[in-house]
N, C-alpha and C. Protein backbone atom coordinates (compact mmCIF):
# COMPACT_ATOMS: atom_id res chain seq x y z
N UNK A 1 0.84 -1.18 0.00
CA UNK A 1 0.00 0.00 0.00
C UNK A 1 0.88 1.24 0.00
N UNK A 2 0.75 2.57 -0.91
CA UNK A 2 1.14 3.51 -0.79
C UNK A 2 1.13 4.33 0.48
N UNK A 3 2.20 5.24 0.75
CA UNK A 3 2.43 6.08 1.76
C UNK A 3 1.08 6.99 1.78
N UNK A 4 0.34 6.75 2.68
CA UNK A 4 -0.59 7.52 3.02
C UNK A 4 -0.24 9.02 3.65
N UNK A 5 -0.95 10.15 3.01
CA UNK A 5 -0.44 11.65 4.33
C UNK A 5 -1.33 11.03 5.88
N UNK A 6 -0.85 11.79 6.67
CA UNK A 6 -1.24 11.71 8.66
C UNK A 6 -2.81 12.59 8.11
N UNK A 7 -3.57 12.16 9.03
CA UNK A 7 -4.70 12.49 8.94
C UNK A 7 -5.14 13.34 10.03
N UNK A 8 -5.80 14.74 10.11
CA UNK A 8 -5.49 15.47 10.84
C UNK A 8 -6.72 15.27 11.70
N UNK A 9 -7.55 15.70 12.75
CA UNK A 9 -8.44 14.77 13.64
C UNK A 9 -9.62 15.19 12.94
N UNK A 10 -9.98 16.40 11.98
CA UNK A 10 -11.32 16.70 11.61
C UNK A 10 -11.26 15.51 10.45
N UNK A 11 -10.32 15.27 10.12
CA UNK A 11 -10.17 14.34 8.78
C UNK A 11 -10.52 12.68 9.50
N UNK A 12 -9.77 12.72 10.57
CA UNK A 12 -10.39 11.20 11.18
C UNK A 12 -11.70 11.38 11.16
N UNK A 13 -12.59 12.33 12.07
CA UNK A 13 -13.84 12.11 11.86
C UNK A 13 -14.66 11.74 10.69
N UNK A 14 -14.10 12.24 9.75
CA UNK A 14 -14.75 12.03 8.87
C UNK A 14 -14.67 10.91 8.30
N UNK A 15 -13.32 10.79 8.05
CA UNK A 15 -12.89 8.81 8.09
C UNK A 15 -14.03 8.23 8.35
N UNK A 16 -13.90 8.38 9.88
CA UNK A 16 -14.73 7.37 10.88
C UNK A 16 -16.03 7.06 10.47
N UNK A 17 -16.75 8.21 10.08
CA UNK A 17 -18.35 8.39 9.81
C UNK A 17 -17.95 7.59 8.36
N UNK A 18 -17.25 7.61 7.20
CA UNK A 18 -17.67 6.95 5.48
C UNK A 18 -16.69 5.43 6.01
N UNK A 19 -15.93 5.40 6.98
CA UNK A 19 -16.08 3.81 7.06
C UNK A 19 -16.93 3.03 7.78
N UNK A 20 -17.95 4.02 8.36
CA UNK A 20 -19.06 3.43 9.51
C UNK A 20 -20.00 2.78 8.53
N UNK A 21 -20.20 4.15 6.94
CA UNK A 21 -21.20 3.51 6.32
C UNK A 21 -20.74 2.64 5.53
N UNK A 22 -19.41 2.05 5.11
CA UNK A 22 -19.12 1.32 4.23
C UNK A 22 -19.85 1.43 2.65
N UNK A 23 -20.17 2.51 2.45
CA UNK A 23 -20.70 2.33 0.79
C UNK A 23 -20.11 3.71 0.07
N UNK A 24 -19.79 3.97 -0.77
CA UNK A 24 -19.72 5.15 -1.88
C UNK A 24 -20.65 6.43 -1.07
N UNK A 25 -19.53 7.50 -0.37
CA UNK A 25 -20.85 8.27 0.05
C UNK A 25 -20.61 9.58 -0.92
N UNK A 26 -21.56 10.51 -0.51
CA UNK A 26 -21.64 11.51 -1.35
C UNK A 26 -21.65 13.09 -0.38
N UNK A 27 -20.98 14.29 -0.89
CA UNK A 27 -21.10 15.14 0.11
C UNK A 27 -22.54 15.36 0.98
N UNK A 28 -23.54 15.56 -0.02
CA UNK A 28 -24.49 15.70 0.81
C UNK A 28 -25.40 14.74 1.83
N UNK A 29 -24.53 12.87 1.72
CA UNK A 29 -24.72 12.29 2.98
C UNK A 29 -23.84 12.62 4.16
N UNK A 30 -22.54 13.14 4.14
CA UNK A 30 -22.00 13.30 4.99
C UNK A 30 -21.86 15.02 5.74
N UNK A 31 -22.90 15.76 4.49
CA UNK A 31 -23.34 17.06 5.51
C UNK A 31 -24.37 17.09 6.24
N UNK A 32 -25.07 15.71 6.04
CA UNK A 32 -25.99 14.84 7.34
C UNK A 32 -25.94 15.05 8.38
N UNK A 33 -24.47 13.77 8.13
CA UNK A 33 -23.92 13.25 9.10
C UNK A 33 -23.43 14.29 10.31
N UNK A 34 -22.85 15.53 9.53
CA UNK A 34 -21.70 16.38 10.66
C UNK A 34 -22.77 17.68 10.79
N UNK A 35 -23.99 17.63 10.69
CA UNK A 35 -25.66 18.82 10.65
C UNK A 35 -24.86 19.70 11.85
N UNK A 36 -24.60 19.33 13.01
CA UNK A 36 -24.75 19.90 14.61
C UNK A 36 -23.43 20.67 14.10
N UNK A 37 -22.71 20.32 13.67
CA UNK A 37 -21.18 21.11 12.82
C UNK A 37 -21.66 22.38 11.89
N UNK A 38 -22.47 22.30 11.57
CA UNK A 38 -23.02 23.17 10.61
C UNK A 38 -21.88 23.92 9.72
N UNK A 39 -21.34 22.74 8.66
CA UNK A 39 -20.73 22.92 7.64
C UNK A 39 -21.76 23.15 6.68
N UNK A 40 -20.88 23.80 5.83
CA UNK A 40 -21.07 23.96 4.25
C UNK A 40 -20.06 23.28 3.10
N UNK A 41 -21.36 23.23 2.55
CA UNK A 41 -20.60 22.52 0.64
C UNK A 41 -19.27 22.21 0.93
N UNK A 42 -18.83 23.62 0.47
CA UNK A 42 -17.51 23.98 0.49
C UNK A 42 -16.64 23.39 1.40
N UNK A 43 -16.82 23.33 2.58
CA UNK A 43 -16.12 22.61 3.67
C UNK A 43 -15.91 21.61 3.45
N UNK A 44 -16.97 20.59 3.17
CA UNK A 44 -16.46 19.39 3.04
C UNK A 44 -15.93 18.66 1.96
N UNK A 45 -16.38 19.50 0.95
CA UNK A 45 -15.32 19.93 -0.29
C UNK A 45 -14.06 19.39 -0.16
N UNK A 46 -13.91 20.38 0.57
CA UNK A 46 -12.50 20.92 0.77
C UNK A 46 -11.55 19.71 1.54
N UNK A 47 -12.38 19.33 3.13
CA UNK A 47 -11.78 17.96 3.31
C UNK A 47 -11.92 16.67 2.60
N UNK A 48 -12.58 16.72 1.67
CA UNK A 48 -12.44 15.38 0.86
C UNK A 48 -11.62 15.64 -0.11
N UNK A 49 -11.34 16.65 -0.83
CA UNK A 49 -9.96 16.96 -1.59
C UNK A 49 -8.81 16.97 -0.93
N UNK A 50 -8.69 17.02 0.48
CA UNK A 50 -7.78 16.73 0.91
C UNK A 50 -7.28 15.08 0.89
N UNK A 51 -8.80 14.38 1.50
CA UNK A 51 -8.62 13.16 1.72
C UNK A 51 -8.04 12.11 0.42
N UNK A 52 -8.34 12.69 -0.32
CA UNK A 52 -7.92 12.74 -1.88
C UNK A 52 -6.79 12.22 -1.98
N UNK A 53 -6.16 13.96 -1.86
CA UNK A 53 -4.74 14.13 -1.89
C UNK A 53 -4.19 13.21 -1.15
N UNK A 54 -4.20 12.12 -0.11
CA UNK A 54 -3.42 11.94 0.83
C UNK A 54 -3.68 10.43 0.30
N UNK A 55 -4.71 9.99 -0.43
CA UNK A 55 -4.68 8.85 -0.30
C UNK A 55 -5.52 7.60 0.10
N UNK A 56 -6.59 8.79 0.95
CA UNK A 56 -7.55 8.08 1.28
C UNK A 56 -8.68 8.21 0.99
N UNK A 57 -9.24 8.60 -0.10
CA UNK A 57 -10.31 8.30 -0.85
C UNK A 57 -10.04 8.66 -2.44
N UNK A 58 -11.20 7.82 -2.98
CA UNK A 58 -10.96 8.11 -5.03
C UNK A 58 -12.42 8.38 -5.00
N UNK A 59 -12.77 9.60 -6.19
CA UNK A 59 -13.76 9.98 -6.72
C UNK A 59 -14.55 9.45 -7.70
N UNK A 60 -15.22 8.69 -8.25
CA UNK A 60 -16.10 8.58 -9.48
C UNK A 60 -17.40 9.85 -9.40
N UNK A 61 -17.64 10.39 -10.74
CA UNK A 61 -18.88 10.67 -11.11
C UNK A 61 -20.01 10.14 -11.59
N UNK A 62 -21.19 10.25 -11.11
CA UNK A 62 -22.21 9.17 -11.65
C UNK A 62 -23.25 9.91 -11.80
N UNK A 63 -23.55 10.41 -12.91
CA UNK A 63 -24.71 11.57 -13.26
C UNK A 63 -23.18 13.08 -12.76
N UNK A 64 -24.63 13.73 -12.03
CA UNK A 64 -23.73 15.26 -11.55
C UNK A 64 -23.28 14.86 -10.28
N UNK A 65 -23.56 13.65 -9.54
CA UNK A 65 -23.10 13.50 -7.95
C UNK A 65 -21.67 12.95 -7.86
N UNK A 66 -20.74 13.48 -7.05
CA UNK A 66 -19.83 12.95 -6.68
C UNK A 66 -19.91 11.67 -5.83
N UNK A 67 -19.45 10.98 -6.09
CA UNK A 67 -19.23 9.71 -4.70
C UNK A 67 -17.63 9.30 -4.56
N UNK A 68 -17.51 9.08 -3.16
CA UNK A 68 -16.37 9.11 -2.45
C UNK A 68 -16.09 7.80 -2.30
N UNK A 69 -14.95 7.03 -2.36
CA UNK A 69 -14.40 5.44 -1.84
C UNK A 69 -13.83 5.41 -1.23
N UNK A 70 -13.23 4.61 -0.20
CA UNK A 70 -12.25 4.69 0.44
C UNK A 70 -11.24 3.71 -0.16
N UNK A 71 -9.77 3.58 0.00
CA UNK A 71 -9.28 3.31 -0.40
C UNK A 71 -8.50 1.90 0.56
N UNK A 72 -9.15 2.22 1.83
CA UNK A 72 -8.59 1.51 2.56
C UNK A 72 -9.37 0.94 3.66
N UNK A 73 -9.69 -0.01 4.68
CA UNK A 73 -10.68 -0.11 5.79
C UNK A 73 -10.10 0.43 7.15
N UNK A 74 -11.24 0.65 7.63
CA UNK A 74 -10.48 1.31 9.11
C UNK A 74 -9.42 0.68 9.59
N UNK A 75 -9.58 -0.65 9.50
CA UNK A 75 -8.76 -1.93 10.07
C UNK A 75 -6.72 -1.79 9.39
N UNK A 76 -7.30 -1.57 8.24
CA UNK A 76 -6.19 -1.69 7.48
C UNK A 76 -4.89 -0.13 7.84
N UNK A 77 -6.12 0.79 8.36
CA UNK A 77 -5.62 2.20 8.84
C UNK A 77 -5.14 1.85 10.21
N UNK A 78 -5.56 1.21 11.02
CA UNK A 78 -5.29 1.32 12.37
C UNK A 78 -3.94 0.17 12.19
N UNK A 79 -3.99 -0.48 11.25
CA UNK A 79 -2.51 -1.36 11.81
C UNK A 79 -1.24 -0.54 11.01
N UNK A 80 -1.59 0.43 9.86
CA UNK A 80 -0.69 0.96 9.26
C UNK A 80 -0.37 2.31 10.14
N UNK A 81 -1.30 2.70 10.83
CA UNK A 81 -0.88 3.76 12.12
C UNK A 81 -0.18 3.35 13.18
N UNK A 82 -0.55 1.88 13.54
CA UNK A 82 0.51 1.52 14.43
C UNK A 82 1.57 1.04 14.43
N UNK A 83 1.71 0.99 12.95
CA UNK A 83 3.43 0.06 12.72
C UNK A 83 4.21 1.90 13.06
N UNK A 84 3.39 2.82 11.93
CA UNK A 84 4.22 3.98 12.24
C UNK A 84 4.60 4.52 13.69
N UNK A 85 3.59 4.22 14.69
CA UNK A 85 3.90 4.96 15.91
C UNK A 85 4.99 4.15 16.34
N UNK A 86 4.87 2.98 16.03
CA UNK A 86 5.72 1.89 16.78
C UNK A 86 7.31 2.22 16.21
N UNK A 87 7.07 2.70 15.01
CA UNK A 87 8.74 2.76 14.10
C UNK A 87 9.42 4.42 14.43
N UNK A 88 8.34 5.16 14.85
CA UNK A 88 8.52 6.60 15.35
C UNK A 88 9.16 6.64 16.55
N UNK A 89 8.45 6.08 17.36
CA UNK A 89 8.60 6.00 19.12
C UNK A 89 9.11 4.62 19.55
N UNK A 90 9.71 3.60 19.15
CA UNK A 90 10.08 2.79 19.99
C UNK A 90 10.56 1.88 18.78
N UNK A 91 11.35 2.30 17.72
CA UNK A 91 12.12 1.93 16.94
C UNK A 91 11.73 0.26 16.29
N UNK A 92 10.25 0.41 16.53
CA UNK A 92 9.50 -0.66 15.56
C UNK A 92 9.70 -1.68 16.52
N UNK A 93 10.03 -1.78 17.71
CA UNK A 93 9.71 -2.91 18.48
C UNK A 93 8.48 -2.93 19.46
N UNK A 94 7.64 -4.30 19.27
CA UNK A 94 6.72 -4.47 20.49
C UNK A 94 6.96 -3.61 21.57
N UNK A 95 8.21 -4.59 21.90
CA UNK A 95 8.57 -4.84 23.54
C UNK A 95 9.11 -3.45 24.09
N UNK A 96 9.57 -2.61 23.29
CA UNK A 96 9.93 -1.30 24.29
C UNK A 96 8.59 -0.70 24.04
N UNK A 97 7.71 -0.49 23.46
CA UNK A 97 6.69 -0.30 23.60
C UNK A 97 5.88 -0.68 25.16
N UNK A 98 6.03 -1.63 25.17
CA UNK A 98 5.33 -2.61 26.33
C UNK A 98 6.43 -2.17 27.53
N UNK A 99 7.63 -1.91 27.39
CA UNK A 99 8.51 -1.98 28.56
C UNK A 99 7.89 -0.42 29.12
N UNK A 100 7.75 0.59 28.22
CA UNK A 100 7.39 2.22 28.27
C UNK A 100 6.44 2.01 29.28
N UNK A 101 5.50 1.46 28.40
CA UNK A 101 3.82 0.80 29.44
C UNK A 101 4.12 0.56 30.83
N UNK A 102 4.56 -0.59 30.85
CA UNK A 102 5.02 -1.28 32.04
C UNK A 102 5.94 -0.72 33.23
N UNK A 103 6.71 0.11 32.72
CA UNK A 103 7.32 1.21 33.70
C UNK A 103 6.76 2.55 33.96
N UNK A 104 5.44 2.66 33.36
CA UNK A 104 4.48 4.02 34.00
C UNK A 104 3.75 3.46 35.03
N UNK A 105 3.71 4.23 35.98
CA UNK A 105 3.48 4.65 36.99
C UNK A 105 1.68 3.82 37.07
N UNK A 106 1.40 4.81 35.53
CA UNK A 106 -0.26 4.10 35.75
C UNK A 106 -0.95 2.58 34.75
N UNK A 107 0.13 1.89 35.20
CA UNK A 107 0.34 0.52 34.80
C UNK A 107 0.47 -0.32 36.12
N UNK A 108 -0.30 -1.49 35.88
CA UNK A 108 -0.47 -1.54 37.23
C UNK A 108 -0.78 -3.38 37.21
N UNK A 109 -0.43 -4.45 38.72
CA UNK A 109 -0.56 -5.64 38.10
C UNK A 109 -1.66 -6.16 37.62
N UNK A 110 -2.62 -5.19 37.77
CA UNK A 110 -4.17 -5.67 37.08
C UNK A 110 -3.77 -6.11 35.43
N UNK A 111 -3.12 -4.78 35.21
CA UNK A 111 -3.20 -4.55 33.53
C UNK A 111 -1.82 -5.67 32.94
N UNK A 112 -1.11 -6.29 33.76
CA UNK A 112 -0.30 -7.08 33.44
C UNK A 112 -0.73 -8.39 33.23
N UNK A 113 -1.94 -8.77 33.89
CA UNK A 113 -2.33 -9.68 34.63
C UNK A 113 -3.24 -10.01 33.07
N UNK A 114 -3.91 -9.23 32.79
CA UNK A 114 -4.91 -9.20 31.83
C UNK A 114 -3.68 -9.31 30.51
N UNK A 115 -2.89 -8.45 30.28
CA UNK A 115 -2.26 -8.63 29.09
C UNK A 115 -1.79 -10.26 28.88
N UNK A 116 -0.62 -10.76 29.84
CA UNK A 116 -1.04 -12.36 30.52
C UNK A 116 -1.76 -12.81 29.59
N UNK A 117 -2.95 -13.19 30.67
CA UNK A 117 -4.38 -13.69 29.88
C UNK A 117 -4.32 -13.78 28.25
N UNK A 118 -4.35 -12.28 27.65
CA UNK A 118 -4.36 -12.32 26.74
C UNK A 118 -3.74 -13.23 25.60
N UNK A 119 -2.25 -13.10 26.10
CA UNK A 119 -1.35 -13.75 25.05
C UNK A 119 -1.28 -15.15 25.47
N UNK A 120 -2.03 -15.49 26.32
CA UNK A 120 -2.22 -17.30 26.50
C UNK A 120 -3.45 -17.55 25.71
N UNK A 121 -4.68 -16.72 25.74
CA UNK A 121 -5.56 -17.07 24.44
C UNK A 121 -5.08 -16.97 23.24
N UNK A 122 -4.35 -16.02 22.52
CA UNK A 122 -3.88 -15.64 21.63
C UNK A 122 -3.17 -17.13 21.20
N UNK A 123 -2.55 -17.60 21.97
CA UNK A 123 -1.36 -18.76 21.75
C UNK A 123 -2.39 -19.46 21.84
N UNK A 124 -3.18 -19.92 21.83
CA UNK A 124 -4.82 -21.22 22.18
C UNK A 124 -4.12 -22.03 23.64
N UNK A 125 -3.63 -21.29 24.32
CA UNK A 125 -2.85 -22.25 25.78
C UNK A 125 -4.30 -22.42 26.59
N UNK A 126 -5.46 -21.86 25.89
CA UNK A 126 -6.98 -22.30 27.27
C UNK A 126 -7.70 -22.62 26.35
């Protein structure tokens, strides 16, 4: 997959809402969606040309309506965000990741206890 641009948090939202609906949306379902925001046209225009630009959505025309795709699933975003944080901050390893965790203060043996757990289901050990 191509280098995606960082997505800035008004741009996650919006993410969030056209991968909630999973179908081809169109500006005027997603000036619906963000009503209490009380955007215009133009606005969201504007962030979907961004989203564009970066990678994360392609345009078709169908009649005069625009519709939006995504290019990618949330799923596929959240593990390609975390390899980056992981390769940013803790030089692409798990474990200093986990060591960072594990030596804050608000880490605690509950949350060890449970992580545990975890990676014994994970392994089918229950």
């Amino acid at each position: 997959m191509k280098n995606l641009g960082r997505l800035s948090e008004t741009e996650m939202e919006v993410m969030e809402v056209i991968w909630q609906k999973s179908t081809p949306v169109t500006v005027s379902m997603l000036l619906e969606s963000f009503e209490e925001k009380g955007w215009k046209t133009s606005t969201m225009s504007t962030l979907l040309k961004r989203l564009i630009e970066k990678g994360f959505l392609t345009k078709t025309l169908n009649g005069k309506v625009n519709y939006y795709h995504t290019t990618l699933t949330m799923e596929q975003y959240r593990k390609l965000e975390t390899q980056s944080f992981l390769n940013r901050l803790y030089k692409g390893k798990v474990k200093n990741f986990i060591t960072a965790l594990v030596n804050d203060d608000e880490f605690n043996q509950k949350d060890i206890a449970e992580l545990k757990e975890w990676f014994k289901q994970e392994k089918g050990e229950e």
